[in-house]
N, C-alpha and C. Protein backbone atom coordinates (compact mmCIF):
# COMPACT_ATOMS: atom_id res chain seq x y z
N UNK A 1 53.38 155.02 99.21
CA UNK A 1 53.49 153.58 98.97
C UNK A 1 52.74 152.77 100.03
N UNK A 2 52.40 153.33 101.16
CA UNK A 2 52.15 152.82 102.09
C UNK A 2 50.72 152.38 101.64
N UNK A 3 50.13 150.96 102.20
CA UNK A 3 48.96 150.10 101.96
C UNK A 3 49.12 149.53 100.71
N UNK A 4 50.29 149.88 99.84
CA UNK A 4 50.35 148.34 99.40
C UNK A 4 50.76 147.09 99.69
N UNK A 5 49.92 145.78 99.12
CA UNK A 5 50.27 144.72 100.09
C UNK A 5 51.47 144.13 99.42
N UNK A 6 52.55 143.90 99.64
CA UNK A 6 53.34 142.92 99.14
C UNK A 6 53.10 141.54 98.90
N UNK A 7 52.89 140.86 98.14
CA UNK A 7 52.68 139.29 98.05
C UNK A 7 54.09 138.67 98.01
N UNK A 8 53.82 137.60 98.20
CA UNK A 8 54.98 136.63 98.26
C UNK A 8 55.58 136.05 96.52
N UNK A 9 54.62 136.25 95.86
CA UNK A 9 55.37 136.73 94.27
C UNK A 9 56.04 137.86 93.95
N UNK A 10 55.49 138.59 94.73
CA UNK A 10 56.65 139.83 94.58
C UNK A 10 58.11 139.95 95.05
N UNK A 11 58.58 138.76 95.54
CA UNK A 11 59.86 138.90 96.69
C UNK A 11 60.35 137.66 95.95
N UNK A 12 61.53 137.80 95.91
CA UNK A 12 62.63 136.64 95.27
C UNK A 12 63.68 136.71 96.82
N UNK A 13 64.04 135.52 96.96
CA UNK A 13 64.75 134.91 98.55
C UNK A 13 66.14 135.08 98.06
N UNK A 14 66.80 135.09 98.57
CA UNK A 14 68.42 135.45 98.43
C UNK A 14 68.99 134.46 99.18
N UNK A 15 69.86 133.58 99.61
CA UNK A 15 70.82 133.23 100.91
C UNK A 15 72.05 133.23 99.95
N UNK A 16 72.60 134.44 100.96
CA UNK A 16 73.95 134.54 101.27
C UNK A 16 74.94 133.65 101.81
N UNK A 17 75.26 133.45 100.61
CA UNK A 17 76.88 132.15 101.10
C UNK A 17 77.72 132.76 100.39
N UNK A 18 78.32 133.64 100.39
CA UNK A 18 79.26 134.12 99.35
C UNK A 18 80.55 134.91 100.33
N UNK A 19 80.64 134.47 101.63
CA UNK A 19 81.73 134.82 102.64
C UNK A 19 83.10 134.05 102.28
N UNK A 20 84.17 134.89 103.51
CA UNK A 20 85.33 133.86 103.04
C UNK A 20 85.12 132.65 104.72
N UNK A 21 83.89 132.54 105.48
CA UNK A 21 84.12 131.82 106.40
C UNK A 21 85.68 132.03 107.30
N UNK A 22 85.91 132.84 107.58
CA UNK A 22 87.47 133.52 108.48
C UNK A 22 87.40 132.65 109.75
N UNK A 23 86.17 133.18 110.42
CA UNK A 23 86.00 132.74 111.67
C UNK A 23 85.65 131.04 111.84
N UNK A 24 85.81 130.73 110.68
CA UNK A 24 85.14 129.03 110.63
C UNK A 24 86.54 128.25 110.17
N UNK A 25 87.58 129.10 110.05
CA UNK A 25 88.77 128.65 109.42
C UNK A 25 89.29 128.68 108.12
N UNK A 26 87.78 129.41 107.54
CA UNK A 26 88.32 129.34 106.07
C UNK A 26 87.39 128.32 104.99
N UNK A 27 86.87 128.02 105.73
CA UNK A 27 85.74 126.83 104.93
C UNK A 27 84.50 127.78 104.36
N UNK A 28 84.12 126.26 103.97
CA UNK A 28 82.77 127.30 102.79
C UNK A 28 81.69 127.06 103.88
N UNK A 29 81.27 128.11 104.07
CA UNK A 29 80.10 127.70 105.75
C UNK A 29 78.64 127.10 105.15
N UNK A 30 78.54 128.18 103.67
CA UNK A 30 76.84 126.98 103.35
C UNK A 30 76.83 125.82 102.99
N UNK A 31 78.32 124.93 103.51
CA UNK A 31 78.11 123.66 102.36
C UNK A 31 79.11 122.88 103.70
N UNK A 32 79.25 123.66 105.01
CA UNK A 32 79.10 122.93 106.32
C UNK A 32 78.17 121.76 106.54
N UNK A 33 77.73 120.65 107.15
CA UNK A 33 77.10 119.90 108.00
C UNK A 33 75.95 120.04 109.25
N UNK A 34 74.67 120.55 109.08
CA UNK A 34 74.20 120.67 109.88
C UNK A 34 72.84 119.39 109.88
N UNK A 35 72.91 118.89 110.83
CA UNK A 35 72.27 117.47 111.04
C UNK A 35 71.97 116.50 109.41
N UNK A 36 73.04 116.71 108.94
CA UNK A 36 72.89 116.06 108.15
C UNK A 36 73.42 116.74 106.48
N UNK A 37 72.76 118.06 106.60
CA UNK A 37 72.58 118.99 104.91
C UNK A 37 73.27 119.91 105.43
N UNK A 38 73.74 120.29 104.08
CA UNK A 38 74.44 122.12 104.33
C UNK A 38 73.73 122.94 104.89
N UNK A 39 74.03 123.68 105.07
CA UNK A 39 73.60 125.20 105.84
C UNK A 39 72.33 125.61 104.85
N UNK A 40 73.52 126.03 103.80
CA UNK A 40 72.77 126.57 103.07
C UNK A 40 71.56 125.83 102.30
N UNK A 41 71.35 124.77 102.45
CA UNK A 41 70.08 124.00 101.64
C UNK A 41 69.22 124.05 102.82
N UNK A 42 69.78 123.85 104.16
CA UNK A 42 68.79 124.47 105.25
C UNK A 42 67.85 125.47 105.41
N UNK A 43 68.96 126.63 104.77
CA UNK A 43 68.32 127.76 104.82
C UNK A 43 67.41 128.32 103.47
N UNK A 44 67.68 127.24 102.73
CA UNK A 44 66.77 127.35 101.18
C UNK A 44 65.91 127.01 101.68
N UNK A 45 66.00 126.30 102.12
CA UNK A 45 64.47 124.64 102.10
C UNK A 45 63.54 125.71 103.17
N UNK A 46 63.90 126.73 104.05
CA UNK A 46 63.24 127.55 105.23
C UNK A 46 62.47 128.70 104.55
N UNK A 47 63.11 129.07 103.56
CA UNK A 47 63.00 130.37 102.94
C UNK A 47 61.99 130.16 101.69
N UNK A 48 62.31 128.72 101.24
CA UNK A 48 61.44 128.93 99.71
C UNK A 48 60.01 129.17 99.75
N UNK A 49 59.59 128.37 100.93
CA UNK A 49 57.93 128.39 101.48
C UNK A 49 57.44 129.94 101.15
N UNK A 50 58.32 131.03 101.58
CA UNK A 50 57.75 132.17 102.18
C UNK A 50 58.02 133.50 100.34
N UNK A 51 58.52 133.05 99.56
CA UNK A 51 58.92 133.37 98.51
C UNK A 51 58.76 133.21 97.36
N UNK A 52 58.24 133.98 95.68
CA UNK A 52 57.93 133.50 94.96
C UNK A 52 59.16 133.03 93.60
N UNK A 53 60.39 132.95 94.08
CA UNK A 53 61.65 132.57 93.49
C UNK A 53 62.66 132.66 94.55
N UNK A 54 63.33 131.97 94.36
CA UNK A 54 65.05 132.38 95.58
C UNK A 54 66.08 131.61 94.52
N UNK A 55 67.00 131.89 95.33
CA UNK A 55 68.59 131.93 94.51
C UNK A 55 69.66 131.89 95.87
N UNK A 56 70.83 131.66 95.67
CA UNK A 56 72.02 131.58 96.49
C UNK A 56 73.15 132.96 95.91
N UNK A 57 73.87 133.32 96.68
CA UNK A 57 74.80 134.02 96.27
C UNK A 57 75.72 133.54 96.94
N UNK A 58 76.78 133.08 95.86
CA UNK A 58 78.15 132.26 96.30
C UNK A 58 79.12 132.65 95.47
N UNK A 59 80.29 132.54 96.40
CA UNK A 59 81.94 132.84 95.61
C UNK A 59 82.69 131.72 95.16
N UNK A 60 82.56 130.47 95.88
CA UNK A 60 83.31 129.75 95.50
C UNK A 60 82.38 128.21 95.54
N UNK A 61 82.85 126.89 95.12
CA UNK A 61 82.15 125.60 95.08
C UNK A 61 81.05 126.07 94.27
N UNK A 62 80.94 126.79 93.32
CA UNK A 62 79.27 126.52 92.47
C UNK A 62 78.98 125.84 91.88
N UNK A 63 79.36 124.54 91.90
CA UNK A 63 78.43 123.71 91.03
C UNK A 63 77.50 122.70 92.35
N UNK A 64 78.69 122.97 93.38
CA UNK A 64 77.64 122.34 94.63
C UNK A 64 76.69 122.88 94.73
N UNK A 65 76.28 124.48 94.86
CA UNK A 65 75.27 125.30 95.10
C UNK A 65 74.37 125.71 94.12
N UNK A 66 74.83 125.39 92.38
CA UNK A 66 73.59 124.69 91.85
C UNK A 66 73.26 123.61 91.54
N UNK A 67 74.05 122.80 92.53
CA UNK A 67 72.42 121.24 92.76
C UNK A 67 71.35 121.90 93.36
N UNK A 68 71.37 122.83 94.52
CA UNK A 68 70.42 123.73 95.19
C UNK A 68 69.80 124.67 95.04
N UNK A 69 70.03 125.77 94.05
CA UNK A 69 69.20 126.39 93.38
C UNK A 69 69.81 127.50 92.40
N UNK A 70 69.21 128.14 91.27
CA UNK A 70 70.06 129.30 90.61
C UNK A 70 71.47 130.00 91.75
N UNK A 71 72.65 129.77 91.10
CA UNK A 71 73.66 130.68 92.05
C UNK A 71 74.61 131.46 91.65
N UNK A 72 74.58 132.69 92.27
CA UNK A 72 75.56 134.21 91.04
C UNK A 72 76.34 134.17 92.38
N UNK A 73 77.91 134.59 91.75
CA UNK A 73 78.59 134.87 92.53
C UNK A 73 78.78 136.58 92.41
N UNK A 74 79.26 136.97 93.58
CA UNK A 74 79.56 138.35 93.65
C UNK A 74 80.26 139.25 92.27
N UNK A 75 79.23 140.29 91.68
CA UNK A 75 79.79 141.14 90.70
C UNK A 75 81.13 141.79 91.31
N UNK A 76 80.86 142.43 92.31
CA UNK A 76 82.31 143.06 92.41
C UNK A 76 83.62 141.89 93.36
N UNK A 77 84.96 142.38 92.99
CA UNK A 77 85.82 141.88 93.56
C UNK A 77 86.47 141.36 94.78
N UNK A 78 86.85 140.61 95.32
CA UNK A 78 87.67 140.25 96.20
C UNK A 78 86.49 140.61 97.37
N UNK A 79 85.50 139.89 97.60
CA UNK A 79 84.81 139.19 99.14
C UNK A 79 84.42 140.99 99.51
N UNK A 80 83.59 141.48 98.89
CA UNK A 80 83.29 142.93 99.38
C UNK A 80 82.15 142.57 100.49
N UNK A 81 81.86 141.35 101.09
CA UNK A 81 80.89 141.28 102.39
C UNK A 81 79.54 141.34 101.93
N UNK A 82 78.88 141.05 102.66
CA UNK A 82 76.74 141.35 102.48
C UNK A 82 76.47 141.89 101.23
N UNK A 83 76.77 143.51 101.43
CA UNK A 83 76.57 144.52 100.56
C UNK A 83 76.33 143.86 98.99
N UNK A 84 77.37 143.16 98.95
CA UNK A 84 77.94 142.41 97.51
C UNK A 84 77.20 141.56 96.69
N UNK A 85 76.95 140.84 97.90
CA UNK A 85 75.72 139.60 97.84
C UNK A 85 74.70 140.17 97.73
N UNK A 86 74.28 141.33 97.95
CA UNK A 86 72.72 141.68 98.26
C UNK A 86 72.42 142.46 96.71
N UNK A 87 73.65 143.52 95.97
CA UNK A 87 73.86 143.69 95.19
C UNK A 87 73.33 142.90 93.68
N UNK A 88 74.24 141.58 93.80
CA UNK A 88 74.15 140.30 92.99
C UNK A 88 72.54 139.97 92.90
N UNK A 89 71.78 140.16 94.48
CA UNK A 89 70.67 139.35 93.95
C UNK A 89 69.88 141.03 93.63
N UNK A 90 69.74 142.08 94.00
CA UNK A 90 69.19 142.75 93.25
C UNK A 90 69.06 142.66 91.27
N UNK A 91 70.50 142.83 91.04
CA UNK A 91 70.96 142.75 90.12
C UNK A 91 69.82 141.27 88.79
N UNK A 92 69.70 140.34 89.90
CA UNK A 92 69.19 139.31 89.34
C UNK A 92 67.87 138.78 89.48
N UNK A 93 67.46 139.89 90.22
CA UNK A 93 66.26 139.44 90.75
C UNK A 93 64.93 140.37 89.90
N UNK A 94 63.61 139.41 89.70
CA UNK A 94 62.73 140.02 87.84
C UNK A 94 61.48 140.19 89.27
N UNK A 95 61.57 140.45 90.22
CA UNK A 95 60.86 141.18 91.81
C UNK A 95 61.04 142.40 91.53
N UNK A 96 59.79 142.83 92.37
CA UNK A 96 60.23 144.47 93.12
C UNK A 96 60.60 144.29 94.28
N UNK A 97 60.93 143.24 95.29
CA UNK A 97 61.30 143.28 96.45
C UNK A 97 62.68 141.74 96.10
N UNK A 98 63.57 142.04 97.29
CA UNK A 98 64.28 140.77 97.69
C UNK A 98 64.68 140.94 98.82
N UNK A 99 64.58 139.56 99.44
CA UNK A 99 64.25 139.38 100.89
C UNK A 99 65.88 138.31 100.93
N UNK A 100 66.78 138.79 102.23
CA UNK A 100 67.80 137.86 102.30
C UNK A 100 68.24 137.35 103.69
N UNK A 101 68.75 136.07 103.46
CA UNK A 101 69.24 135.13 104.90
C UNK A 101 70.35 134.99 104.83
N UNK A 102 71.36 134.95 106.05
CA UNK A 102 72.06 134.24 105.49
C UNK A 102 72.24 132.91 105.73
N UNK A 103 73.59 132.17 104.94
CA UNK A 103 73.19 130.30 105.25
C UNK A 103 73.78 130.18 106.48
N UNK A 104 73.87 130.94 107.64
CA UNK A 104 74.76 129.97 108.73
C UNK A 104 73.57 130.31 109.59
N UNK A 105 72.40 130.48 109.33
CA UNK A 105 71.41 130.92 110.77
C UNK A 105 69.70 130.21 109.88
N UNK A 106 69.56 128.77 109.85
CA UNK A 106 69.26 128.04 109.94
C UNK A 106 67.65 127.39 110.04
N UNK A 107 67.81 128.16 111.31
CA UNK A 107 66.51 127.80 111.87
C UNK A 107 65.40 128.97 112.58
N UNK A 108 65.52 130.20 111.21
CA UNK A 108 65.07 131.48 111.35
C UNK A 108 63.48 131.01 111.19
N UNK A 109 62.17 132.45 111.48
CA UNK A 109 61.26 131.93 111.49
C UNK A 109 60.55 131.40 109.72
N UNK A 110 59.44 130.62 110.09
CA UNK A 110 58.87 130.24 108.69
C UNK A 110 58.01 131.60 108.44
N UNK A 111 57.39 132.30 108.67
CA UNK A 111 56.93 133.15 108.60
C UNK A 111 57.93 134.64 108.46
N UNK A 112 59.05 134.89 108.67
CA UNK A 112 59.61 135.92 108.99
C UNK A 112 59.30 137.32 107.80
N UNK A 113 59.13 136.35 106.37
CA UNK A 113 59.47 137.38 105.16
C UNK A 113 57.55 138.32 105.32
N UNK A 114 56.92 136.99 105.88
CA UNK A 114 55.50 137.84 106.37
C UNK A 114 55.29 139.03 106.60
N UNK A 115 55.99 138.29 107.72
CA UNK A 115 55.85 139.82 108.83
C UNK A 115 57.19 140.79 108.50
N UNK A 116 57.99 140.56 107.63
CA UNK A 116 58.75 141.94 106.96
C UNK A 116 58.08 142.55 106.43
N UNK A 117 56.98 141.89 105.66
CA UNK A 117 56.15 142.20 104.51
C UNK A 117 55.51 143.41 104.95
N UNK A 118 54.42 142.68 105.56
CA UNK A 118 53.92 143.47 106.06
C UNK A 118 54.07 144.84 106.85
N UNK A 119 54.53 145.08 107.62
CA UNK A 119 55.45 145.77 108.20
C UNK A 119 55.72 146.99 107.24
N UNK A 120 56.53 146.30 106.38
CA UNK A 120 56.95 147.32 105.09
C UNK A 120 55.87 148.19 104.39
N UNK A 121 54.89 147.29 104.02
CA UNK A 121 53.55 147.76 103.34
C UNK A 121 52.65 148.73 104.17
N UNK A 122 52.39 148.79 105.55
CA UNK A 122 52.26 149.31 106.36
C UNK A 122 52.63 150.95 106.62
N UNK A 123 53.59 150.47 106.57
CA UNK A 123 54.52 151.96 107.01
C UNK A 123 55.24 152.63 106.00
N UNK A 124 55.33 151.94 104.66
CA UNK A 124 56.17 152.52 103.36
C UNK A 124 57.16 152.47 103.22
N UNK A 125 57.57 151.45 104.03
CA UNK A 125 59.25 151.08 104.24
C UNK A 125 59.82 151.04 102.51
N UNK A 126 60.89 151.50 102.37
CA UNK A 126 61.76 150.64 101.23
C UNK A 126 62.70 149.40 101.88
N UNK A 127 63.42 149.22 103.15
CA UNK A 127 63.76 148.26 103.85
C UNK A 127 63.20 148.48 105.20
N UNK A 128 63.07 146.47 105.77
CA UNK A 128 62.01 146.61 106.87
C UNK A 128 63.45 145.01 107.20
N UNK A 129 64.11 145.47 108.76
CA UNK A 129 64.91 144.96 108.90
C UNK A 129 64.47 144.06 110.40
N UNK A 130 65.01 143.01 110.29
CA UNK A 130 64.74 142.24 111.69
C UNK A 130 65.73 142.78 112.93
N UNK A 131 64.95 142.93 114.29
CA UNK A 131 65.44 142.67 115.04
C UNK A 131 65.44 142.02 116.29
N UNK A 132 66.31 142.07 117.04
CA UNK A 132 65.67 140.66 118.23
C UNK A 132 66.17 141.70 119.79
N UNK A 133 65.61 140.86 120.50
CA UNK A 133 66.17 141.62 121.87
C UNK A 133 67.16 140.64 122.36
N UNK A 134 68.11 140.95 123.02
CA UNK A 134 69.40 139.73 123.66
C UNK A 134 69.64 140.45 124.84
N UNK A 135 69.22 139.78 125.81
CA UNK A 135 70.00 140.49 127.05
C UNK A 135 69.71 141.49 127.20
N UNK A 136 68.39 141.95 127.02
CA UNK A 136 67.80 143.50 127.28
C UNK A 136 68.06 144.33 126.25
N UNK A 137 68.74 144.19 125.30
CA UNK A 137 69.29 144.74 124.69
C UNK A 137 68.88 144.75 122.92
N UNK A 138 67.87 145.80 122.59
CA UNK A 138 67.74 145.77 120.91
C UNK A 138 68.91 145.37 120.23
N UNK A 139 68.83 144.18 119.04
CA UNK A 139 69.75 144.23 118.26
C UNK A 139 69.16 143.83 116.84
N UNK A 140 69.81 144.58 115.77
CA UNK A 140 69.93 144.45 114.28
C UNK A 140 70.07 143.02 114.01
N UNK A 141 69.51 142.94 113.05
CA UNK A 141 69.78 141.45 112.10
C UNK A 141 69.81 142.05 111.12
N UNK A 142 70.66 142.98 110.46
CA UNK A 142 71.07 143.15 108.88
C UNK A 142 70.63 142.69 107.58
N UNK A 143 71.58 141.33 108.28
CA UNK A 143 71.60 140.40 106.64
C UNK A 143 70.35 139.74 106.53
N UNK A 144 68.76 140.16 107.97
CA UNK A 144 67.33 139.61 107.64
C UNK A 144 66.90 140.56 107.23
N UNK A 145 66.72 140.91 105.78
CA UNK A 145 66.42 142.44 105.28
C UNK A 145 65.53 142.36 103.62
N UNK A 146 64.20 143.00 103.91
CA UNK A 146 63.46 142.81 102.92
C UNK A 146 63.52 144.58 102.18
N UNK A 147 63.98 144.18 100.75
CA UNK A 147 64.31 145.61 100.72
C UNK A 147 64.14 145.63 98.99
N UNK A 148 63.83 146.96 98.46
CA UNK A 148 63.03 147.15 96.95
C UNK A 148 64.08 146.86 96.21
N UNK A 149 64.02 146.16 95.23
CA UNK A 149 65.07 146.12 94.31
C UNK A 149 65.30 147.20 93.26
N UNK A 150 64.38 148.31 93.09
CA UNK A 150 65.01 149.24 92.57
C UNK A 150 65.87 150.22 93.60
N UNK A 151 66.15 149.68 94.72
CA UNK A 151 67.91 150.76 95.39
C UNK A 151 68.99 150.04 94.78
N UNK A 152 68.82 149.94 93.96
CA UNK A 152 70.17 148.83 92.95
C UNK A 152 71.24 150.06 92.54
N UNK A 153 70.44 151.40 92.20
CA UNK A 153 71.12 152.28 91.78
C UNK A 153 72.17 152.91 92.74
N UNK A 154 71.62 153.02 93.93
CA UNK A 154 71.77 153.78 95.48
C UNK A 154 72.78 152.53 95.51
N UNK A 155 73.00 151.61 95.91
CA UNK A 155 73.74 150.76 96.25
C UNK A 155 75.15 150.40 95.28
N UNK A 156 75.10 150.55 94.27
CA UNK A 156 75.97 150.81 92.98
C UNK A 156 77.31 151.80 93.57
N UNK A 157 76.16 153.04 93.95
CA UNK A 157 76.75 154.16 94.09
C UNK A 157 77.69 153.92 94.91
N UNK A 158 77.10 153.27 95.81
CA UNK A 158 77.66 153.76 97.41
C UNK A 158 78.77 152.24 97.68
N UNK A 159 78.49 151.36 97.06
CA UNK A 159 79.81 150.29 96.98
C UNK A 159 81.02 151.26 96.16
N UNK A 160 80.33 151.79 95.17
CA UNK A 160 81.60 152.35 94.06
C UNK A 160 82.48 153.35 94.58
N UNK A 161 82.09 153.95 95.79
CA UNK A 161 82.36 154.87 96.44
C UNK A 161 83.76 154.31 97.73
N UNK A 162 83.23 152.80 97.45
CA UNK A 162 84.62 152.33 97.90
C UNK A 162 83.93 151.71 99.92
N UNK A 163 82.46 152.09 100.17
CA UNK A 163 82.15 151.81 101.52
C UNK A 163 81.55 150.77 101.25
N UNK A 164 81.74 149.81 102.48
CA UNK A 164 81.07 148.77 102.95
C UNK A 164 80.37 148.47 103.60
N UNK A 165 80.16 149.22 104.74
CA UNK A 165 79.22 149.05 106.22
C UNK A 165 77.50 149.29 105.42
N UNK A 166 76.88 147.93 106.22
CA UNK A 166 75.56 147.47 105.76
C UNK A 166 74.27 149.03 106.51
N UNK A 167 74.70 149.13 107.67
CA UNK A 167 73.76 150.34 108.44
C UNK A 167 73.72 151.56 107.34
N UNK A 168 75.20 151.47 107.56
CA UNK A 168 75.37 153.06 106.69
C UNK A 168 75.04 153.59 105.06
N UNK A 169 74.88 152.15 104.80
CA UNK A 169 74.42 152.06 103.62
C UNK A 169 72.49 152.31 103.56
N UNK A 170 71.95 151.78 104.39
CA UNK A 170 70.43 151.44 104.59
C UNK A 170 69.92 153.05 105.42
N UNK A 171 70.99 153.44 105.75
CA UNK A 171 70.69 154.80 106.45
C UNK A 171 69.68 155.97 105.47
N UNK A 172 70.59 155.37 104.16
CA UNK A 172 70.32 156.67 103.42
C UNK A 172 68.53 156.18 102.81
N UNK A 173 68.02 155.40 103.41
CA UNK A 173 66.85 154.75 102.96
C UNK A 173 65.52 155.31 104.18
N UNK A 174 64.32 154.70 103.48
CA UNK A 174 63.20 154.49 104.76
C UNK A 174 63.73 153.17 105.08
N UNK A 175 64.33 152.92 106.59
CA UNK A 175 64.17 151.79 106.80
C UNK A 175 63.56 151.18 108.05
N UNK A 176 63.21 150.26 108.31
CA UNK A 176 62.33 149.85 109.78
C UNK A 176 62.79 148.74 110.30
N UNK A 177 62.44 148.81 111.57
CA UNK A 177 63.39 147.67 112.16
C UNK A 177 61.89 146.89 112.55
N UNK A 178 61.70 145.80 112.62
CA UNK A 178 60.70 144.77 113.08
C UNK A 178 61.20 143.79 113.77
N UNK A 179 60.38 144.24 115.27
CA UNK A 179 60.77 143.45 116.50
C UNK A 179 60.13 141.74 116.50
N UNK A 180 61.59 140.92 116.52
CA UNK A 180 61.17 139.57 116.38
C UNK A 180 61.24 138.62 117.92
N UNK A 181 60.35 138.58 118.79
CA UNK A 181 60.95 138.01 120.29
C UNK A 181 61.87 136.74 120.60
N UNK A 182 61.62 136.35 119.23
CA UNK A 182 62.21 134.60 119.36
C UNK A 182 63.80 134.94 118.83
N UNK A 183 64.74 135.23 119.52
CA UNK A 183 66.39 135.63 119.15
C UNK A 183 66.61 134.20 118.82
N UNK A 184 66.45 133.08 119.38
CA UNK A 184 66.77 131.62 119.76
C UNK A 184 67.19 131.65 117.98
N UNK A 185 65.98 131.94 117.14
CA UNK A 185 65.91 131.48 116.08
C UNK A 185 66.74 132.34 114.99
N UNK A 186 67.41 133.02 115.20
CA UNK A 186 68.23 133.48 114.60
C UNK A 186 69.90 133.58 114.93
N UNK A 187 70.14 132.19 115.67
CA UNK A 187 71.16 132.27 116.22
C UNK A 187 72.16 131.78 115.05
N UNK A 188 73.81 132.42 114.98
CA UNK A 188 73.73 131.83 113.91
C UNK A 188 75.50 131.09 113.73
N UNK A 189 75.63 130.64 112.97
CA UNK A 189 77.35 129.24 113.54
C UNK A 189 78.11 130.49 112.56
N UNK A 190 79.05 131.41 113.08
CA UNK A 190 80.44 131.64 112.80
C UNK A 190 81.11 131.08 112.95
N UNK A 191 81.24 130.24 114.12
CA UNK A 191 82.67 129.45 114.34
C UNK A 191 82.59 127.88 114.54
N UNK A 192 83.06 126.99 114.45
CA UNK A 192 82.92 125.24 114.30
C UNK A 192 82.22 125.16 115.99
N UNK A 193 82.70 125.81 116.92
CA UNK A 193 81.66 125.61 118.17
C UNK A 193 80.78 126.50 118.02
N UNK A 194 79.96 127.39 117.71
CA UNK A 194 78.36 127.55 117.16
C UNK A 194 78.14 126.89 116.59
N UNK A 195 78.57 126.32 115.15
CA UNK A 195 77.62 125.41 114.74
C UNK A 195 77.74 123.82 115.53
N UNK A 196 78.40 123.48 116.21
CA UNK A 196 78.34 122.38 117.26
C UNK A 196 76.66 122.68 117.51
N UNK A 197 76.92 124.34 118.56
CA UNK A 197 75.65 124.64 119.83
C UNK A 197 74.41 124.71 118.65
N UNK A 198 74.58 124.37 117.50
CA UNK A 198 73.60 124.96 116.26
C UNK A 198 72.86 123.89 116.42
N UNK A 199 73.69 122.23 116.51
CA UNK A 199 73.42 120.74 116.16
C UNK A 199 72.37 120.48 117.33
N UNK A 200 72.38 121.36 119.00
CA UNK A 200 71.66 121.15 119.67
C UNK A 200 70.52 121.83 119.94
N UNK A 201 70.08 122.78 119.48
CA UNK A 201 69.38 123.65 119.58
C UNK A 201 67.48 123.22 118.81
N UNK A 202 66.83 123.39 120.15
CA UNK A 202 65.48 122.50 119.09
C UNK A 202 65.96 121.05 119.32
């Protein structure tokens, strides 16, 4: 697979809003307040540039989240996390690739699905995952994950199987991690003081 180029018609955008917000108290986090707009129209309005369709994946408030764009809520039951959401937009997505954000991290790069892209095409990735350095320290960005929409099957499986964890799931894949230096920009509001430190940032 490797040296094919991915285009940006080939990738349908995902943002993930389909949490129960725990750490935020319980609120719907893409339809939070950030200088003004939700999260999640933040994180549309960031993402659509780089994409040749996007969509939301949400559990609850959908008619707010389609004023903002096509929105499926989770096929399987009771808040199964990422996995679920990522699922949904496979499921819905007429791509060979889908690329996903989620809505509480904002002010990720404009370019990012690029340089997944690429990356991927490069090396033959089936997922090509962001990561950042913090404190010396490599770290995962998961839920920034450009990945083929035919593992719809693989992913079926392995929810039905009753697991959740996002690594362990991507394990069973080619996957690549792509080093992003700017962490700043992927910082992201779990709790009502992050998204405060969110309002100042930039």
């Amino acid at each position: 697979m490797s040296g094919n180029i991915i285009r940006k018609e080939d990738i349908t955008g995902l943002v993930l809003a389909g949490g129960r917000g725990s750490r935020m108290g319980g609120v719907d986090k893409g339809l939070q307040n950030h200088r003004g707009v939700p999260l999640a129209l933040h994180a549309l309005l960031r993402l659509q540039p780089q994409v040749g369709a996007s969509m939301i994946s949400a559990n609850r408030n959908l008619s707010a989240y389609e004023a903002m764009a096509p929105v499926w809520p989770d096929s399987i039951e009771g808040y199964a996390g990422p996995l679920a959401g990522l699922l949904t937009g496979m499921e819905r997505a007429e791509t060979p690739w889908l690329v996903t954000v989620p809505c509480d991290t904002p002010e990720f790069p404009s370019d990012f699905v690029e340089r997944l892209a690429a990356a991927a095409s490069t090396q033959g990735a089936d997922i090509a995952m962001v990561s950042t350095l913090e404190e010396g320290e490599v770290r995962r960005q998961p839920v920034f994950c450009l990945l083929r929409t035919d593992l719809m099957d693989s992913l079926v499986a392995y929810l039905h199987s009753g697991e959740r964890k996002f690594d362990k799931w991507t394990a069973q894949h080619r996957v690549i991690e792509v080093p992003f230096e700017e962490a700043d920009a992927f910082f992201n509001a779990n709790t009502k003081e992050e998204l405060q430190q969110l309002q100042k940032l930039k």
